[in-house]
PDB file of N, CA and C in Angstrom:
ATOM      1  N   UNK A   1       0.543  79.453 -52.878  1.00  0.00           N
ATOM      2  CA  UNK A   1      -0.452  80.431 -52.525  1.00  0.00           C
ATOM      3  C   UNK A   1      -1.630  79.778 -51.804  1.00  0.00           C
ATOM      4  N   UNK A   2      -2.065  78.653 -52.447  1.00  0.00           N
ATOM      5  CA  UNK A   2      -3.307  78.228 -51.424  1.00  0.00           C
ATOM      6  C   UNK A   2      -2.506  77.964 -50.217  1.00  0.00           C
ATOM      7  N   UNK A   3      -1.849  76.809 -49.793  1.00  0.00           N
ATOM      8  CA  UNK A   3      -1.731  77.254 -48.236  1.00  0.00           C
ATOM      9  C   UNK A   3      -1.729  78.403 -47.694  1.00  0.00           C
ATOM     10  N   UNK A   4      -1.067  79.216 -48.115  1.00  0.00           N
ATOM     11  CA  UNK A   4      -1.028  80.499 -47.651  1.00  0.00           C
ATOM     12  C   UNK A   4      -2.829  81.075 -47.114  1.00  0.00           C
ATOM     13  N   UNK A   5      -3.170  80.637 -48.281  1.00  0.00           N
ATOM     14  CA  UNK A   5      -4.811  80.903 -47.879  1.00  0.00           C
ATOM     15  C   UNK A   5      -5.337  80.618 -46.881  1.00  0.00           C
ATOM     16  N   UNK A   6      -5.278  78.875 -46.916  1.00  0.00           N
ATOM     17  CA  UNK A   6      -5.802  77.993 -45.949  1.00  0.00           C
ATOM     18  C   UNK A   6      -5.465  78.222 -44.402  1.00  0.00           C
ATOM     19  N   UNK A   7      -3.883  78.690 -44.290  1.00  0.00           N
ATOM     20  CA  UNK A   7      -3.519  78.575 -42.855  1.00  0.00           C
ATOM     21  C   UNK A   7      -4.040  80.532 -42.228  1.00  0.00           C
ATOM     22  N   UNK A   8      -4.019  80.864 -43.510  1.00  0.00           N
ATOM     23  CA  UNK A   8      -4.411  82.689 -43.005  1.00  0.00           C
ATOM     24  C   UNK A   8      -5.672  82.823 -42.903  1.00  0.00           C
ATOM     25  N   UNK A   9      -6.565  81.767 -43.198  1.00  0.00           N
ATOM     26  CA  UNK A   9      -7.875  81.827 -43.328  1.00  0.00           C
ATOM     27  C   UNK A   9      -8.693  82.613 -43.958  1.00  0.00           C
ATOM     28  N   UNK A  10      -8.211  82.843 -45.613  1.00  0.00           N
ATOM     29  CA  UNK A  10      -8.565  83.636 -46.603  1.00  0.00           C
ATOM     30  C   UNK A  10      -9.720  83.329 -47.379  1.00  0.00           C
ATOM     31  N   UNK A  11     -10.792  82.452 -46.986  1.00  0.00           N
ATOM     32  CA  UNK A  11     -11.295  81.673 -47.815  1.00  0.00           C
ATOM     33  C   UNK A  11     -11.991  81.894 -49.324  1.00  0.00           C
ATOM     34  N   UNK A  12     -12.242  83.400 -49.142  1.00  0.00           N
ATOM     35  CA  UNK A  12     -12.521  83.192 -50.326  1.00  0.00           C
ATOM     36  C   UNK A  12     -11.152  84.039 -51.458  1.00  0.00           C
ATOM     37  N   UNK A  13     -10.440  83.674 -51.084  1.00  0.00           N
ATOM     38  CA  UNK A  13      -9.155  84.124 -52.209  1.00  0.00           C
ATOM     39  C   UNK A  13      -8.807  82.540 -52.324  1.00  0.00           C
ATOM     40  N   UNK A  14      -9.066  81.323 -51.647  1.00  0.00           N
ATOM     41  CA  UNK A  14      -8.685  80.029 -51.328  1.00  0.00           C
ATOM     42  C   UNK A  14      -9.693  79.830 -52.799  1.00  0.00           C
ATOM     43  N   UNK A  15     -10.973  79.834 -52.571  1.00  0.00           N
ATOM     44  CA  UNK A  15     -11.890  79.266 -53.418  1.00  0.00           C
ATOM     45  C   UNK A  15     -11.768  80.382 -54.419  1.00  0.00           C
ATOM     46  N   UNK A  16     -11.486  81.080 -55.020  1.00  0.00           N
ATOM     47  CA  UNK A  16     -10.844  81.808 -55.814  1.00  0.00           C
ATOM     48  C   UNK A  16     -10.376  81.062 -56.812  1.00  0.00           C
ATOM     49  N   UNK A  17      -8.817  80.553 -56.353  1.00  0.00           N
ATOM     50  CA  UNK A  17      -7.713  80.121 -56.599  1.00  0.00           C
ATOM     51  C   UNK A  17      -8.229  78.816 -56.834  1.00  0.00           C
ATOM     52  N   UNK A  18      -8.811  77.821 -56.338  1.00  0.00           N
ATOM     53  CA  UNK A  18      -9.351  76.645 -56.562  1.00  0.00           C
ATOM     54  C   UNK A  18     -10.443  76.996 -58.230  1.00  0.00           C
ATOM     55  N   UNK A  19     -11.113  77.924 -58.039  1.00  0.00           N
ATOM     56  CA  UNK A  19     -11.999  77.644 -59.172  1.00  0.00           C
ATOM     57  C   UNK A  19     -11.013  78.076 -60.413  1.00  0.00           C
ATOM     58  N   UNK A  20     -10.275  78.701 -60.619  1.00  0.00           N
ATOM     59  CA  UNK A  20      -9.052  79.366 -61.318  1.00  0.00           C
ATOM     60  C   UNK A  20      -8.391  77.816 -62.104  1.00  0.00           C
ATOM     61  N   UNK A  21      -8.002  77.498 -60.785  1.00  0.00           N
ATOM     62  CA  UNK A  21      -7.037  75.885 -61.486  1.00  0.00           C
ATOM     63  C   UNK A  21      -7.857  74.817 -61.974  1.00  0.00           C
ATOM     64  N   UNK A  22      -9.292  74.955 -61.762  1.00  0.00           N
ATOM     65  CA  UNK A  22      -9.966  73.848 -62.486  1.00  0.00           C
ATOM     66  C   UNK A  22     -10.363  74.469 -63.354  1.00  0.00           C
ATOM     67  N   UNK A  23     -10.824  75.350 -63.943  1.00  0.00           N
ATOM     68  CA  UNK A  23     -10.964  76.346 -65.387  1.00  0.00           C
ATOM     69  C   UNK A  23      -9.902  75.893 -66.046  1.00  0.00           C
ATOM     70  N   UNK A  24      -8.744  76.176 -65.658  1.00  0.00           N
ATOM     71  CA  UNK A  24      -7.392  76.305 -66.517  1.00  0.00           C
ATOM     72  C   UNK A  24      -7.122  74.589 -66.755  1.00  0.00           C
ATOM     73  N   UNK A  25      -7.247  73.390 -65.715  1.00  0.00           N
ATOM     74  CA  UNK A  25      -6.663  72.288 -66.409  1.00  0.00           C
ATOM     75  C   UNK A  25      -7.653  72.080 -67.072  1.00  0.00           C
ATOM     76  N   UNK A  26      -9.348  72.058 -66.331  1.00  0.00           N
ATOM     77  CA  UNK A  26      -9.696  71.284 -67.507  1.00  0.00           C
ATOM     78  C   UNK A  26     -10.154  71.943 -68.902  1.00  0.00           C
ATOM     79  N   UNK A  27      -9.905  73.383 -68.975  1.00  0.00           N
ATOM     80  CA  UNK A  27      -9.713  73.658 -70.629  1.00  0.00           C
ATOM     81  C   UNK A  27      -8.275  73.854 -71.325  1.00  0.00           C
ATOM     82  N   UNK A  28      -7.030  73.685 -70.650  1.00  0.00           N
ATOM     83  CA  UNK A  28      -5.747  73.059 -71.225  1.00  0.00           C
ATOM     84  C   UNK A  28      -6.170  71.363 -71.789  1.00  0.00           C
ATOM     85  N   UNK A  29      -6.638  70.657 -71.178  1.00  0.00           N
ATOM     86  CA  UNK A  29      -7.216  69.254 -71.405  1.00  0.00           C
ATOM     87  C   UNK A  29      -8.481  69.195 -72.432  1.00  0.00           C
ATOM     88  N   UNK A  30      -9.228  70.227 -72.321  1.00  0.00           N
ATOM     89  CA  UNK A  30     -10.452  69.738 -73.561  1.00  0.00           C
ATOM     90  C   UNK A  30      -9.524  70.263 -75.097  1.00  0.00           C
ATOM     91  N   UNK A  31      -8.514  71.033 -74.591  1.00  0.00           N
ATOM     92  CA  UNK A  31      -8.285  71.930 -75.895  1.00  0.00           C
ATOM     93  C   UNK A  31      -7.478  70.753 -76.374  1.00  0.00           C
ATOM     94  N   UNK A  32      -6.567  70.020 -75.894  1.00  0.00           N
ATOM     95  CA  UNK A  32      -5.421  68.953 -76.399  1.00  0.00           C
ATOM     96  C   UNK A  32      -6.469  67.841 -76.831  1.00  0.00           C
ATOM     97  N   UNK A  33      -7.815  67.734 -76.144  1.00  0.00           N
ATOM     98  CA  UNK A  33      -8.652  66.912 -76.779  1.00  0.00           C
ATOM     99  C   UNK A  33      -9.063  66.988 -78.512  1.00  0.00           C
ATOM    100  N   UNK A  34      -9.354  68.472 -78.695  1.00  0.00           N
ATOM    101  CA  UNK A  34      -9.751  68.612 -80.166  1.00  0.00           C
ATOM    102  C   UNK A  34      -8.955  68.469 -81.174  1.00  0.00           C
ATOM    103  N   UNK A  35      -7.282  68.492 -80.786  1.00  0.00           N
ATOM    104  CA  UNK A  35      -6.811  68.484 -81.850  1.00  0.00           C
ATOM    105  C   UNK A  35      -6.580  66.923 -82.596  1.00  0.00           C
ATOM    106  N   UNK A  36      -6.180  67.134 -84.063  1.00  0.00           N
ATOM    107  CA  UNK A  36      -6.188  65.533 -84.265  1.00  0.00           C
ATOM    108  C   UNK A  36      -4.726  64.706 -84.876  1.00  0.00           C
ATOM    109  N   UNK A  37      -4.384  63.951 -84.517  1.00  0.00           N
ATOM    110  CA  UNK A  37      -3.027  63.538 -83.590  1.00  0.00           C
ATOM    111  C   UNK A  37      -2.625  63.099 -85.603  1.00  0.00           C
ATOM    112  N   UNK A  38      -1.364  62.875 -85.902  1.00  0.00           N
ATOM    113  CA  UNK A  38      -0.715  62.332 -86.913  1.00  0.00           C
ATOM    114  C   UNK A  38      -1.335  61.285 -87.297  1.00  0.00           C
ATOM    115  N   UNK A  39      -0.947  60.453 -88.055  1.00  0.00           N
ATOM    116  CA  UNK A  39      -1.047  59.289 -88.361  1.00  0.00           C
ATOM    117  C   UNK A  39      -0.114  58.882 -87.421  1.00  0.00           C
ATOM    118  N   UNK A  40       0.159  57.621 -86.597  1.00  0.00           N
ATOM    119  CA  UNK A  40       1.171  56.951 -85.931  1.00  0.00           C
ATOM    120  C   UNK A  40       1.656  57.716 -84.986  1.00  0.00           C
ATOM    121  N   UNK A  41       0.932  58.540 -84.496  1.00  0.00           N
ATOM    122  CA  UNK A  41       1.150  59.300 -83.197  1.00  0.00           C
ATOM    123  C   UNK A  41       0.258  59.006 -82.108  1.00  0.00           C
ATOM    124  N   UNK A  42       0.779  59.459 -81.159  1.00  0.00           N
ATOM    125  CA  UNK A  42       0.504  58.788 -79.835  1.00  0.00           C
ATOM    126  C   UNK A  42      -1.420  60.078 -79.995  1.00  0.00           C
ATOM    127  N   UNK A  43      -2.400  59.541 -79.522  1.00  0.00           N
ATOM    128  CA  UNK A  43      -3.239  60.589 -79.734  1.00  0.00           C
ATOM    129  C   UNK A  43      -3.283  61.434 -78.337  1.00  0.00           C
ATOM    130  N   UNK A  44      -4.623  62.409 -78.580  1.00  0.00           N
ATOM    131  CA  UNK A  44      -4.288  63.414 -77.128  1.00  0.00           C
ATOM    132  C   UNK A  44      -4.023  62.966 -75.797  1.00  0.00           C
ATOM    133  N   UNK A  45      -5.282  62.140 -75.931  1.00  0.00           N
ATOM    134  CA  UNK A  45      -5.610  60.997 -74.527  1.00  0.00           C
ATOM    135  C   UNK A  45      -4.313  60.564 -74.001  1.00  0.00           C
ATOM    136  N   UNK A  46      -3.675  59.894 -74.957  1.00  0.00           N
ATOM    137  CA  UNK A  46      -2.404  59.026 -74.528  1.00  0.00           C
ATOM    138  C   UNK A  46      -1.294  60.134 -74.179  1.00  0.00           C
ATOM    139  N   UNK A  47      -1.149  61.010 -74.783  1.00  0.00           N
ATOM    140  CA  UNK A  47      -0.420  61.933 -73.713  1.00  0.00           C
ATOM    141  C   UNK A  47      -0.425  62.391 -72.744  1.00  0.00           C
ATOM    142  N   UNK A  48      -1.915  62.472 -72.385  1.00  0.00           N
ATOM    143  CA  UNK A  48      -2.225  63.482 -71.384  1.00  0.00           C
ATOM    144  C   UNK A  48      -2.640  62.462 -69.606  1.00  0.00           C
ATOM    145  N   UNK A  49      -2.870  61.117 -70.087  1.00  0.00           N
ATOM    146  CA  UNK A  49      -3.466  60.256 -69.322  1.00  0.00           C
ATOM    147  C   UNK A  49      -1.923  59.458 -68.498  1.00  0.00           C
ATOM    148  N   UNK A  50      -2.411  59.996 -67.073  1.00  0.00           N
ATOM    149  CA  UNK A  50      -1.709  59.216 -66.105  1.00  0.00           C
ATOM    150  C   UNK A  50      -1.869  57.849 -65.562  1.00  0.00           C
ATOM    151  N   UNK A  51      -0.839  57.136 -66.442  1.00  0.00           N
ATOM    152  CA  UNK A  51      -1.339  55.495 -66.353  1.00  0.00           C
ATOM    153  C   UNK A  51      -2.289  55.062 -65.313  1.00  0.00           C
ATOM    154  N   UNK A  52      -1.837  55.670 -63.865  1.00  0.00           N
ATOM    155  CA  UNK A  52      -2.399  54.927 -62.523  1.00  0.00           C
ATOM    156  C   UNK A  52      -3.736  54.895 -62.616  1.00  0.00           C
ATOM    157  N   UNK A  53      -4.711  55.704 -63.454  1.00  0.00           N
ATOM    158  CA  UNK A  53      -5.904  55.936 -63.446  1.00  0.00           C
ATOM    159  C   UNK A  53      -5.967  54.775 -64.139  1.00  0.00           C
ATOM    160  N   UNK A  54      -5.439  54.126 -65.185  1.00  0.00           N
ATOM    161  CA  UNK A  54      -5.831  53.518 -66.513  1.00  0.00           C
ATOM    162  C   UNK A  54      -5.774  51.858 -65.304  1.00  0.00           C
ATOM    163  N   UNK A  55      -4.486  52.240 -65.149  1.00  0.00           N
ATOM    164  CA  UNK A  55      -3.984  50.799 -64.099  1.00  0.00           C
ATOM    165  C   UNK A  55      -5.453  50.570 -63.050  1.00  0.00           C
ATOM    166  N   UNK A  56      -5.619  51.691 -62.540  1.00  0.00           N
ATOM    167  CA  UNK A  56      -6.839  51.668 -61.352  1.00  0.00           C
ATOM    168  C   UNK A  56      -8.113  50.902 -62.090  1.00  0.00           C
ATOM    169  N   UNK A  57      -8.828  51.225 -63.171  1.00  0.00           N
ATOM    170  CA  UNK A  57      -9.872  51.145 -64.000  1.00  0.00           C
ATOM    171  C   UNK A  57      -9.787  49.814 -64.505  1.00  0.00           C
ATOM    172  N   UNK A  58      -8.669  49.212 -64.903  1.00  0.00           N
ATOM    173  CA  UNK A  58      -8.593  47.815 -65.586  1.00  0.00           C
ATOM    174  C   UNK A  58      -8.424  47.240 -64.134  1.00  0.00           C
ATOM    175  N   UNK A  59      -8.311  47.584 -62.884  1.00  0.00           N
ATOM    176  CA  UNK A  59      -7.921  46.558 -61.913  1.00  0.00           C
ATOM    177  C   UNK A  59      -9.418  46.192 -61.055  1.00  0.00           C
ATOM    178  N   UNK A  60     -10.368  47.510 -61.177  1.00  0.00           N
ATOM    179  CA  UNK A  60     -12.062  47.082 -60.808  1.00  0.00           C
ATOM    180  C   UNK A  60     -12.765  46.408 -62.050  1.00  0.00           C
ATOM    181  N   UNK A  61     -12.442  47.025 -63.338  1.00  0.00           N
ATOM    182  CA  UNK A  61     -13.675  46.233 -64.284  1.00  0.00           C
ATOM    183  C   UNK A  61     -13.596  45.075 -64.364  1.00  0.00           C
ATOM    184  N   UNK A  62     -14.782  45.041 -65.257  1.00  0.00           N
ATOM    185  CA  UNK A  62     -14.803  43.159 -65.788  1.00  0.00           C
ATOM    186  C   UNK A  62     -15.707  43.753 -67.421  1.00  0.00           C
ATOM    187  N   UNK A  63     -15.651  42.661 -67.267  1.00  0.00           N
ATOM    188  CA  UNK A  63     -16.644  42.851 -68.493  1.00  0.00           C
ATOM    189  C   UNK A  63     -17.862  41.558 -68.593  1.00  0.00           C
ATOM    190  N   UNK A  64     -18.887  41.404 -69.262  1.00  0.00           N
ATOM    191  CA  UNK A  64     -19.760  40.479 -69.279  1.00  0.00           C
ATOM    192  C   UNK A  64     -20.553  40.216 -70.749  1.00  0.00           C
ATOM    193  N   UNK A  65     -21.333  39.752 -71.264  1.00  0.00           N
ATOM    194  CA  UNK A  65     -22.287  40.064 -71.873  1.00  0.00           C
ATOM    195  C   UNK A  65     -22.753  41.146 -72.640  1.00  0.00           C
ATOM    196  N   UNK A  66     -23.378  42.203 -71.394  1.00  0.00           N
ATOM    197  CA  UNK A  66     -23.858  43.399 -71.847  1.00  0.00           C
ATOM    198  C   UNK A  66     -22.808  44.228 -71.856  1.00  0.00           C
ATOM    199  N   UNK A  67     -20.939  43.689 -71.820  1.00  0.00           N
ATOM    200  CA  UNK A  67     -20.117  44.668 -71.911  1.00  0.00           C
ATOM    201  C   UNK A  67     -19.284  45.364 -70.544  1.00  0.00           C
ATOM    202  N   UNK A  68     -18.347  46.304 -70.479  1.00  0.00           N
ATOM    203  CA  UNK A  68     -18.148  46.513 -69.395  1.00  0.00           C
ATOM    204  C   UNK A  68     -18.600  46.965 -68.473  1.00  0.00           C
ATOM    205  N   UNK A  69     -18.129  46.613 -67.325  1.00  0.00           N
ATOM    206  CA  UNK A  69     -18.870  47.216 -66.034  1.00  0.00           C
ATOM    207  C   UNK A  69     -17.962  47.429 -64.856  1.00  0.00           C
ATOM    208  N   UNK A  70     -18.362  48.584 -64.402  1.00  0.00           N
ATOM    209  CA  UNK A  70     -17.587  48.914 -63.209  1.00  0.00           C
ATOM    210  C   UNK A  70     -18.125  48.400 -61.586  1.00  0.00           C
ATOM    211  N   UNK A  71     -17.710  47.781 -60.928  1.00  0.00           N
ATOM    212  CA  UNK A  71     -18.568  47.733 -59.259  1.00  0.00           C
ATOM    213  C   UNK A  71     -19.217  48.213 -58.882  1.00  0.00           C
ATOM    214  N   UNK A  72     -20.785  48.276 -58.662  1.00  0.00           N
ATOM    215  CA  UNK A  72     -21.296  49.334 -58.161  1.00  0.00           C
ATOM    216  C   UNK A  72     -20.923  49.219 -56.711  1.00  0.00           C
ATOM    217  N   UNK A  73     -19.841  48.425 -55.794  1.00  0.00           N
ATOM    218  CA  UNK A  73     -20.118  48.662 -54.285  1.00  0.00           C
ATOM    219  C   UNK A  73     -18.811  49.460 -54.290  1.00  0.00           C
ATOM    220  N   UNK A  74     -18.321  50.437 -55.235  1.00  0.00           N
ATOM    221  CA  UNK A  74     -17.005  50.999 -55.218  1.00  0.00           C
ATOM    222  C   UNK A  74     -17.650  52.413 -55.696  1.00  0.00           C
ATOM    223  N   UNK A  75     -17.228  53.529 -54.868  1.00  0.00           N
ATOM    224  CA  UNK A  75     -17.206  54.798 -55.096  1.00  0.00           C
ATOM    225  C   UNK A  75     -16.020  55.622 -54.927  1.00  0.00           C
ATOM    226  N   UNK A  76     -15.761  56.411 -56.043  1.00  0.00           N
ATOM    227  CA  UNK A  76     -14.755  57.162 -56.272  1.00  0.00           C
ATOM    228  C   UNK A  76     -15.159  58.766 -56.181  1.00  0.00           C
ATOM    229  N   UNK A  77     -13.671  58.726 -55.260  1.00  0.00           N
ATOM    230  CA  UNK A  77     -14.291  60.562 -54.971  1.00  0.00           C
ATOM    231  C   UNK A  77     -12.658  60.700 -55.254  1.00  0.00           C
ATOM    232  N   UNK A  78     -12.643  62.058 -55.848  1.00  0.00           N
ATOM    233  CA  UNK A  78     -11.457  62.744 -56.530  1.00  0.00           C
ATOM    234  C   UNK A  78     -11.294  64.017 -56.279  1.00  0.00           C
ATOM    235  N   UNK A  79     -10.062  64.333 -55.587  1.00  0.00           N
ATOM    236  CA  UNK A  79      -9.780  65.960 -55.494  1.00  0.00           C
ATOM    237  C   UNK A  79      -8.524  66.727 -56.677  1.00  0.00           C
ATOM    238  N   UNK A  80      -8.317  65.786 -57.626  1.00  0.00           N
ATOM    239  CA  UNK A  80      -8.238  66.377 -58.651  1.00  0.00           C
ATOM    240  C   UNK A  80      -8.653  67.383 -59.623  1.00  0.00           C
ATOM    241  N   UNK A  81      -7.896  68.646 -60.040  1.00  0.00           N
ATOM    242  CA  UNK A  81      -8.711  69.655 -60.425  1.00  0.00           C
ATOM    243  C   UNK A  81      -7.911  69.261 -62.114  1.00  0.00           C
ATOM    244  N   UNK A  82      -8.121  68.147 -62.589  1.00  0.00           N
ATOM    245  CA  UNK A  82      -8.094  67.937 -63.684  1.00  0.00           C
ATOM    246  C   UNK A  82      -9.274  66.461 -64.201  1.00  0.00           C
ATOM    247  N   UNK A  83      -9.074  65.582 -65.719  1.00  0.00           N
ATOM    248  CA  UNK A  83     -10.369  65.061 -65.957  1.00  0.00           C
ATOM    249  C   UNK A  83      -9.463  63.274 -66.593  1.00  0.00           C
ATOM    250  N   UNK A  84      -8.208  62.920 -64.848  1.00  0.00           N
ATOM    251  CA  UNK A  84      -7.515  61.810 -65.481  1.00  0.00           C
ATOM    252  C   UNK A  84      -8.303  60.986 -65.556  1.00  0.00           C
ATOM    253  N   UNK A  85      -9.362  60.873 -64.542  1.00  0.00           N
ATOM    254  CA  UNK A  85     -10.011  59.649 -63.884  1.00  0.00           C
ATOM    255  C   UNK A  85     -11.292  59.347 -65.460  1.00  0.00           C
ATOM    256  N   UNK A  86     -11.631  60.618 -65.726  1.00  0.00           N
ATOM    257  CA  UNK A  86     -12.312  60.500 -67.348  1.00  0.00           C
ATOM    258  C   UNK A  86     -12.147  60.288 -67.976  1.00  0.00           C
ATOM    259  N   UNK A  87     -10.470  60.650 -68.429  1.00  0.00           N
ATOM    260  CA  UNK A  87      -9.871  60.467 -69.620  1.00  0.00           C
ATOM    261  C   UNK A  87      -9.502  58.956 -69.713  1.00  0.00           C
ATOM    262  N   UNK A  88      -9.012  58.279 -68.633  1.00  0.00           N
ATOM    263  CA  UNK A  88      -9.179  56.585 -68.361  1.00  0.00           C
ATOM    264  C   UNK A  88      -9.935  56.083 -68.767  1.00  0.00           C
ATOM    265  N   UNK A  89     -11.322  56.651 -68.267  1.00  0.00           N
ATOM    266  CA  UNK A  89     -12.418  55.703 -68.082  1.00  0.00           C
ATOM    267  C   UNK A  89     -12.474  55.718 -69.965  1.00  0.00           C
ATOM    268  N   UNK A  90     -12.529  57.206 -70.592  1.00  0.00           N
ATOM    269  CA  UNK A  90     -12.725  57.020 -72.116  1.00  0.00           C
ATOM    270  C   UNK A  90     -12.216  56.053 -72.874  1.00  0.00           C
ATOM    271  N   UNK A  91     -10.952  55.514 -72.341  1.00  0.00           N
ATOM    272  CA  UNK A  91     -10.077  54.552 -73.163  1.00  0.00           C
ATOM    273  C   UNK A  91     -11.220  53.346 -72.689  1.00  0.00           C
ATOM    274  N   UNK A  92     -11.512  52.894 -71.963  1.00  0.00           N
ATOM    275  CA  UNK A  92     -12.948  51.699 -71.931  1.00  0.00           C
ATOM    276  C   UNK A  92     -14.234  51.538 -72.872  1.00  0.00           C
ATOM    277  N   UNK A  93     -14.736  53.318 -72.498  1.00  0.00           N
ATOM    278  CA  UNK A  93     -16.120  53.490 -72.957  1.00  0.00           C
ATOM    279  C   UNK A  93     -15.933  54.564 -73.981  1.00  0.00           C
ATOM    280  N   UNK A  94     -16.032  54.446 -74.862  1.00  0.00           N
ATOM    281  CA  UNK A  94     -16.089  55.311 -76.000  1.00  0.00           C
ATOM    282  C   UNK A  94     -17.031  56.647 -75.979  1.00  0.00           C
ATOM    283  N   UNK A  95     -17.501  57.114 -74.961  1.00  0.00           N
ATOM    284  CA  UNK A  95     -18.573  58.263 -74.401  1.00  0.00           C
ATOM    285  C   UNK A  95     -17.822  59.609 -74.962  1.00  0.00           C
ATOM    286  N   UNK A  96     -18.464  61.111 -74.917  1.00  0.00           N
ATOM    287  CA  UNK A  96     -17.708  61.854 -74.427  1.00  0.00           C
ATOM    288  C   UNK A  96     -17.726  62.124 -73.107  1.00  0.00           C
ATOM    289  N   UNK A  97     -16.774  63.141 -72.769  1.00  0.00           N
ATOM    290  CA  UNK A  97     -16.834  63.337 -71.279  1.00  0.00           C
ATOM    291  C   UNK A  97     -17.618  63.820 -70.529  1.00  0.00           C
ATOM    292  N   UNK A  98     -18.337  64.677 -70.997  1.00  0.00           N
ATOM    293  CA  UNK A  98     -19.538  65.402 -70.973  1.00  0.00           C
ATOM    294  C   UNK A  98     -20.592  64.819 -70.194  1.00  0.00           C
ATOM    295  N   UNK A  99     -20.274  63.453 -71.115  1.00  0.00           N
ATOM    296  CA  UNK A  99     -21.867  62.484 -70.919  1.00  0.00           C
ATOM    297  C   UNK A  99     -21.463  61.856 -69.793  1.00  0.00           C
ATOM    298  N   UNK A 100     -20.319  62.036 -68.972  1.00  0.00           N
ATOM    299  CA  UNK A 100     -20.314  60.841 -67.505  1.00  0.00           C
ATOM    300  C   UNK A 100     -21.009  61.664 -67.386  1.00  0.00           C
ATOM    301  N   UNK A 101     -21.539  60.845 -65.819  1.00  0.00           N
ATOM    302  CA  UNK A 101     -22.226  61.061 -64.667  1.00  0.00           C
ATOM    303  C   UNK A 101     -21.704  60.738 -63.794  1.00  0.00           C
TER     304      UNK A 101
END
């Protein structure tokens, strides 16, 4: 359906449909967040988290002293309408998600 949008030049049934699918993953994703995983079960995170993000995140950090740190001469822009690149970073920084910036 979005192409369909994009090439008919529907835009706002386009941005519609865009705000629709980021509602829906990222509260399918906060909701798998609350629940609380077995004993010896894989927890939400680890299900839901697409390694490459995790792979990406351990391949810029370091760590030091005051702990980890990411590059500041590296900026990440994401057209993902879900929260992998967060849910990564959480396995580092113990934050909620809320609190990135």
């Amino acid at each position: 359906m979005a192409k369909y949008y994009y090439l008919t030049g529907n835009a706002e049934s386009l941005i519609r449909l865009k705000k629709a699918l980021i509602t829906y993953f990222v509260l399918q994703q906060l909701c798998v967040l609350q629940t609380n995983p077995l004993h010896n079960a894989p927890s939400p995170i680890e299900k839901l988290l697409d390694r490459r993000y995790d792979s990406f995140i351990a391949t810029i950090a370091t760590r030091d002293r005051s702990g980890f740190k990411l590059p500041g001469n590296i900026k990440i822009l994401t057209w993902n309408y879900d929260l992998q690149l967060e849910l990564a970073f959480k396995r580092y920084v113990p934050i909620k998600i809320y609190e990135i910036k």
